[in-house]
C-alpha atoms as a PDB file:
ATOM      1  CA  UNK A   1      26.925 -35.737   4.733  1.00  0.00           C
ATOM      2  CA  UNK A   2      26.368 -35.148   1.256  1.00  0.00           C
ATOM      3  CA  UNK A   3      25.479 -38.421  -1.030  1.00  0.00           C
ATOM      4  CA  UNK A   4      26.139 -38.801  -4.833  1.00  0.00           C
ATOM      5  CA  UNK A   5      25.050 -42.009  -6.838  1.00  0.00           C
ATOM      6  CA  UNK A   6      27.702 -43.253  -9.469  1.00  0.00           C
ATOM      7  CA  UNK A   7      26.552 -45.294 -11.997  1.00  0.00           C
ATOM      8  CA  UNK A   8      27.801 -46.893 -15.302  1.00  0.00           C
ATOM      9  CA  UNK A   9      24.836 -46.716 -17.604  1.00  0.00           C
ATOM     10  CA  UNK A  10      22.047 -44.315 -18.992  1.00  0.00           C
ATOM     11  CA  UNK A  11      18.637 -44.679 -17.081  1.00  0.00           C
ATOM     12  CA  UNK A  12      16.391 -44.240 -20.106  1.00  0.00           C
ATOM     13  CA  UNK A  13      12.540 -42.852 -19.810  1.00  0.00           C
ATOM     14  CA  UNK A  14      10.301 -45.621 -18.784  1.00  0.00           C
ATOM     15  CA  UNK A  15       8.512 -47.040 -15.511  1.00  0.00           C
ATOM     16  CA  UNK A  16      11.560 -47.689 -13.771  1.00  0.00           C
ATOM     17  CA  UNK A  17      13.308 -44.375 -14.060  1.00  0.00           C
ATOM     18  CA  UNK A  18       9.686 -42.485 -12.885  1.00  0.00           C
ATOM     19  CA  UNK A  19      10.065 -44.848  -9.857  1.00  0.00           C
ATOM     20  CA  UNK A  20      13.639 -44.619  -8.916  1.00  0.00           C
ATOM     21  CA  UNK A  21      13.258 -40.559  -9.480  1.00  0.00           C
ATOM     22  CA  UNK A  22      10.256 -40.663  -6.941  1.00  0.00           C
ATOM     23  CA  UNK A  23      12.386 -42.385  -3.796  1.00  0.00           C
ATOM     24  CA  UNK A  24      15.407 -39.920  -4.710  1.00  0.00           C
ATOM     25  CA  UNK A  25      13.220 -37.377  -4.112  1.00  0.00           C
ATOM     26  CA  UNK A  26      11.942 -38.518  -1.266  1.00  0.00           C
ATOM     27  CA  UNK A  27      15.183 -39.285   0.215  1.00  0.00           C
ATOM     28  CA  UNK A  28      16.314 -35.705  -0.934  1.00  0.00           C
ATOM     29  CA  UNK A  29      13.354 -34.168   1.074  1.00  0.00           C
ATOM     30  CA  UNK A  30      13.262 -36.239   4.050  1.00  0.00           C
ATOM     31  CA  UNK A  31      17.318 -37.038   4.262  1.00  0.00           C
ATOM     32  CA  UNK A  32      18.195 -33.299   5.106  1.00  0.00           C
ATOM     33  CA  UNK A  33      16.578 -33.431   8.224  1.00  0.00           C
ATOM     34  CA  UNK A  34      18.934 -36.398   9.832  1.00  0.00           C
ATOM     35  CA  UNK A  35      21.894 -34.611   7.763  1.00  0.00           C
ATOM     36  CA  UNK A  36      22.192 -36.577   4.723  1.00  0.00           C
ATOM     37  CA  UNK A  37      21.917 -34.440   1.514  1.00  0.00           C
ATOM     38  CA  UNK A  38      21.441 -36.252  -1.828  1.00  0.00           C
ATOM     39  CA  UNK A  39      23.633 -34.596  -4.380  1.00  0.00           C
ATOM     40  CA  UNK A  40      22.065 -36.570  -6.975  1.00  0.00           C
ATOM     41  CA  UNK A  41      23.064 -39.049  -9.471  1.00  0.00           C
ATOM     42  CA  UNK A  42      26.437 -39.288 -12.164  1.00  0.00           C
ATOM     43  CA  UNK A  43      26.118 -41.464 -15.332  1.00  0.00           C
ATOM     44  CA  UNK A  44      29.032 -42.570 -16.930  1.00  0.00           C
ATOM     45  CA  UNK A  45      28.887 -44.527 -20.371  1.00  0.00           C
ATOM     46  CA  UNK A  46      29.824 -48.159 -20.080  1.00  0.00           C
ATOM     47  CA  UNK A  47      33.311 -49.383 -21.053  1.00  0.00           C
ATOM     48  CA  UNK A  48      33.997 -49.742 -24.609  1.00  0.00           C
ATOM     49  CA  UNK A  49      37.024 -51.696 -24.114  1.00  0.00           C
ATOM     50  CA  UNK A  50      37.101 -55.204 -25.559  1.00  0.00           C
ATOM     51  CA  UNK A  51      38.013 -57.498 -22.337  1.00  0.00           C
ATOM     52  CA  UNK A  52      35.785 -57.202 -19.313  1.00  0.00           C
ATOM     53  CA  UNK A  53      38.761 -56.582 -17.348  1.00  0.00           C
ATOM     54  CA  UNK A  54      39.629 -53.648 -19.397  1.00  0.00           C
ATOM     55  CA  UNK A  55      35.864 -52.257 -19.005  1.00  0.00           C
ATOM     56  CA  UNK A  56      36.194 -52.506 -15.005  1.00  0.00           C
ATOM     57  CA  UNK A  57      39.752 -50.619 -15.144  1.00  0.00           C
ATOM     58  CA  UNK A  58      38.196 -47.898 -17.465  1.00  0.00           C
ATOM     59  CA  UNK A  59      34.771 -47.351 -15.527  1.00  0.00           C
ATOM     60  CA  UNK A  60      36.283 -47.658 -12.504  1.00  0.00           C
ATOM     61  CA  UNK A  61      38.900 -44.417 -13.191  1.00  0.00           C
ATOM     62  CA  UNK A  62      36.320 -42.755 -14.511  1.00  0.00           C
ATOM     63  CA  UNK A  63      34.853 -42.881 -10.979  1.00  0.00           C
ATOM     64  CA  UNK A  64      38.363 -42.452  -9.856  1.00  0.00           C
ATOM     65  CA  UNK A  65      38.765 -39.633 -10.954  1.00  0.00           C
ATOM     66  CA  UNK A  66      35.462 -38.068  -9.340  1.00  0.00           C
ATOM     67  CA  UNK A  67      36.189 -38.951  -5.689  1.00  0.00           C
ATOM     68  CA  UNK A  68      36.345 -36.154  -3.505  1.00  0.00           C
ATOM     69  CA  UNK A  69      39.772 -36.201  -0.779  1.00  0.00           C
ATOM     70  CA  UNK A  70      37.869 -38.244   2.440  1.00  0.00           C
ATOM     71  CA  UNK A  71      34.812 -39.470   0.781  1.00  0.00           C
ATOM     72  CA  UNK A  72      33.327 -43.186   1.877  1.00  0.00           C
ATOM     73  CA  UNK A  73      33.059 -45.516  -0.912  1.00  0.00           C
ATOM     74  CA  UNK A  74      30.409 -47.633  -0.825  1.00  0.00           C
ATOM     75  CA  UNK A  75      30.227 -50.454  -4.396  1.00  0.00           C
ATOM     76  CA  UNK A  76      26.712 -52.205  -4.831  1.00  0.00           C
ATOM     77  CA  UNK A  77      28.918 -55.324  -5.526  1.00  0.00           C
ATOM     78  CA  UNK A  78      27.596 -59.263  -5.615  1.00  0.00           C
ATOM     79  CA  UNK A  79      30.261 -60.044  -3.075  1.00  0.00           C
ATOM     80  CA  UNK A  80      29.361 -57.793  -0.654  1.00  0.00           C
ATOM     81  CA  UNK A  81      27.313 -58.273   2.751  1.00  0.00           C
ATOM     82  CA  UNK A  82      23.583 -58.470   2.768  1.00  0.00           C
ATOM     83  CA  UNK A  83      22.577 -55.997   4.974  1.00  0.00           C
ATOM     84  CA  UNK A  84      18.636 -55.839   6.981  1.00  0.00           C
ATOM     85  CA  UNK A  85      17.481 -52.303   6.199  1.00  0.00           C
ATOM     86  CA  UNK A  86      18.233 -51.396   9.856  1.00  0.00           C
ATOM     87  CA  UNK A  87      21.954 -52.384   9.065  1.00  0.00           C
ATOM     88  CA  UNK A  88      22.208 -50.461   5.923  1.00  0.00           C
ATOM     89  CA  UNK A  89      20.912 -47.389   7.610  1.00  0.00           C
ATOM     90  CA  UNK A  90      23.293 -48.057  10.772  1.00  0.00           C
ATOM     91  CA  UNK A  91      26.139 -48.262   8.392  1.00  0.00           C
ATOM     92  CA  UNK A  92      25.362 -44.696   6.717  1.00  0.00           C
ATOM     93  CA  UNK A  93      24.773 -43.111   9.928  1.00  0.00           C
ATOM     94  CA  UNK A  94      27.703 -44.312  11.437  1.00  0.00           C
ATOM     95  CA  UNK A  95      29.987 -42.896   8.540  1.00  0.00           C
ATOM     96  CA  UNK A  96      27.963 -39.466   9.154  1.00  0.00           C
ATOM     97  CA  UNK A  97      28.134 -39.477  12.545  1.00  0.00           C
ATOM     98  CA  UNK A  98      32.098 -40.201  12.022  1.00  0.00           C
ATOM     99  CA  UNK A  99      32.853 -37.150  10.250  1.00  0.00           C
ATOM    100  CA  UNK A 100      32.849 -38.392   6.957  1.00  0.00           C
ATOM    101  CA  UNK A 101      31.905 -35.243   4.338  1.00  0.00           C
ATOM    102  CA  UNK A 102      30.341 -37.260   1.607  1.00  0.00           C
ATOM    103  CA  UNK A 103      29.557 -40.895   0.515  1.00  0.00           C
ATOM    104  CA  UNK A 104      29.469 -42.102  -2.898  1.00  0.00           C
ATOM    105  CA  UNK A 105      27.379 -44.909  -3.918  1.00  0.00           C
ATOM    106  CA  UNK A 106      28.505 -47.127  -6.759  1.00  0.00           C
ATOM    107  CA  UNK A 107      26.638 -49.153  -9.631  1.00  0.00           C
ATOM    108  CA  UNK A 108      29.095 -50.766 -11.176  1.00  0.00           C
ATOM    109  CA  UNK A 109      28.758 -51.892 -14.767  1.00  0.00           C
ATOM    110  CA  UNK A 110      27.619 -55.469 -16.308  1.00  0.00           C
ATOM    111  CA  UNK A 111      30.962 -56.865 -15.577  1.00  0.00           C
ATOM    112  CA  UNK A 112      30.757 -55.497 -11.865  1.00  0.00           C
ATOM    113  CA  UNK A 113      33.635 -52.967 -10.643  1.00  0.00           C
ATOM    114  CA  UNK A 114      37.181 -53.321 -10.448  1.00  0.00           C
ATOM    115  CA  UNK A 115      39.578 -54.548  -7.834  1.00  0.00           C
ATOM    116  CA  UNK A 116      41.153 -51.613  -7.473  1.00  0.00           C
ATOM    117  CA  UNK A 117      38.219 -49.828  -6.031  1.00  0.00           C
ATOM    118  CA  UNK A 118      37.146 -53.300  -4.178  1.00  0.00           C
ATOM    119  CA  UNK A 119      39.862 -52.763  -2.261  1.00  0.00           C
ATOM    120  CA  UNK A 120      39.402 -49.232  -0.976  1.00  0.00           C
ATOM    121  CA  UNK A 121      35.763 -49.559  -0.424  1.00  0.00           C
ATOM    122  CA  UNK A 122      34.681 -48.604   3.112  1.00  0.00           C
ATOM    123  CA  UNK A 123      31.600 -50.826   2.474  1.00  0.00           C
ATOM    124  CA  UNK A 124      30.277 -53.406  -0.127  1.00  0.00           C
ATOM    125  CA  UNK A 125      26.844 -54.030  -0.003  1.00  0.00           C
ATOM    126  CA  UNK A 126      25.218 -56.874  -2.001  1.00  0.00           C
ATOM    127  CA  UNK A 127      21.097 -56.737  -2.885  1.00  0.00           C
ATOM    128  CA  UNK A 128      20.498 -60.729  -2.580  1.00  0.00           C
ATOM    129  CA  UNK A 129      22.525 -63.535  -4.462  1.00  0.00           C
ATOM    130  CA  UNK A 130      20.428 -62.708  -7.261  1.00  0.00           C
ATOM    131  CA  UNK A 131      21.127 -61.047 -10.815  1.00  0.00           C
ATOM    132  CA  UNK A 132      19.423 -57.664 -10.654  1.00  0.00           C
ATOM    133  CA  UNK A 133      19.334 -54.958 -14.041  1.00  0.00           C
ATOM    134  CA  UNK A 134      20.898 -51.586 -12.910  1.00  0.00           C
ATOM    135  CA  UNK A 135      17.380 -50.312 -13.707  1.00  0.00           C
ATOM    136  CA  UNK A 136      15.984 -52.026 -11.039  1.00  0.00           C
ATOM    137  CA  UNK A 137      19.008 -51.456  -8.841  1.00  0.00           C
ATOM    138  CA  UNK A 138      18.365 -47.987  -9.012  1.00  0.00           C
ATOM    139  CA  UNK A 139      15.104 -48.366  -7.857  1.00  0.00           C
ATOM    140  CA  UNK A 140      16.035 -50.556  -5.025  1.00  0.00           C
ATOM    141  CA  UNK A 141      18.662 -48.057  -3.554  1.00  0.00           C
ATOM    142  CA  UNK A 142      16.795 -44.870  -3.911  1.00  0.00           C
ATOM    143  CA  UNK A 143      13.992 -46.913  -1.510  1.00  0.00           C
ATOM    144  CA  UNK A 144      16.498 -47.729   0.721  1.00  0.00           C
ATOM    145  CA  UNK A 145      17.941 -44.474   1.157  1.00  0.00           C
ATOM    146  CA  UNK A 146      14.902 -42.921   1.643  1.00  0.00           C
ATOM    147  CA  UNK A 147      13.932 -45.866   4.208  1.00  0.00           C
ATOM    148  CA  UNK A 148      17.573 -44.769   5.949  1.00  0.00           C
ATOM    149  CA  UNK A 149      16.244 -41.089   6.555  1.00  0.00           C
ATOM    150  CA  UNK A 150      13.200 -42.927   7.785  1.00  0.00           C
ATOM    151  CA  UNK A 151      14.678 -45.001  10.208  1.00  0.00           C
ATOM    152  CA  UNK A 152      17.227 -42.463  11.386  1.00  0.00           C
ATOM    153  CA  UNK A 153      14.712 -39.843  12.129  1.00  0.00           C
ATOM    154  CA  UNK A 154      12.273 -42.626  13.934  1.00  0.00           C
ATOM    155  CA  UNK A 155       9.376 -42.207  11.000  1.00  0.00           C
ATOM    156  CA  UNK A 156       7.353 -45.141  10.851  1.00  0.00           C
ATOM    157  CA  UNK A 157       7.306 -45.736   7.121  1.00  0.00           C
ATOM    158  CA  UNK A 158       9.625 -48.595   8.099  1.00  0.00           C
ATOM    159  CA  UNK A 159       8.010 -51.139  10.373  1.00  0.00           C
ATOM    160  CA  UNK A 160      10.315 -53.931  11.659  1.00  0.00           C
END
């Protein structure tokens, strides 16, 4: 199953892009073997609209407009389920083992994503109650992906 990263924002040179690269690539190299490919990641600038309801409508077609026919959604949303790492990397199997083709993740913009894609998500997924920058957000998932290839292929970098 082939996994893109959508996100609204520029990751910009610095300590947290150098850290978020190095756990993509790690889940690149070890995600192949348990049949998850990492397509990489799509940037889209933020919404320029004036409303924040206007800047969810317009990021979210942009993203729209880049789904494939049969691809899972998942949105990195505040209102979605906390998930133990196990969880996470049940939920991504599951959708491979299902059939599904690809799986795009989403980082939604400052003012979150729209309704319109709330409601076809196949899965929300929420990183704590907490406020987190999409920098660090970044970080956070590329970890957890490559802790998914981890845990699906029995590795012991993840110790529960």
């Amino acid at each position: 199953m082939k996994i893109v990263v959508h996100a609204v924002g520029r990751m910009k040179a610095g300590p947290e892009k150098l850290l978020a690269d190095r756990y993509f690539e790690r889940f690149a190299k070890s995600g192949q073997s348990v049949g998850l490919e990492f397509s990489g990641i799509v940037e889209i600038a933020e919404g320029r609209a004036q409303t924040a309801n206007e800047r969810r409508r317009e990021e979210g077609q942009k993203l729209q407009a880049q789904l494939q026919p049969g691809a899972a959604l998942m949105l990195l949303d505040e209102r979605g389920k906390n998930f133990s790492s196990e969880d996470f990397a049940g939920r991504i199997g599951l959708l491979r083992d299902s059939g599904r083709k690809a799986l795009v993740i989403a980082i939604g913009g400052a003012d979150g994503h729209d309704q319109s894609l709330r409601d076809q998500a196949d899965l929300m997924v929420s990183f704590g109650a907490l406020t987190w920058p999409h920098q660090l957000v970044r970080v956070m998932l590329g970890e957890q992906l490559y802790r998914t290839a981890t845990i699906l292929s029995g590795h012991p970098y993840h110790r529960s």
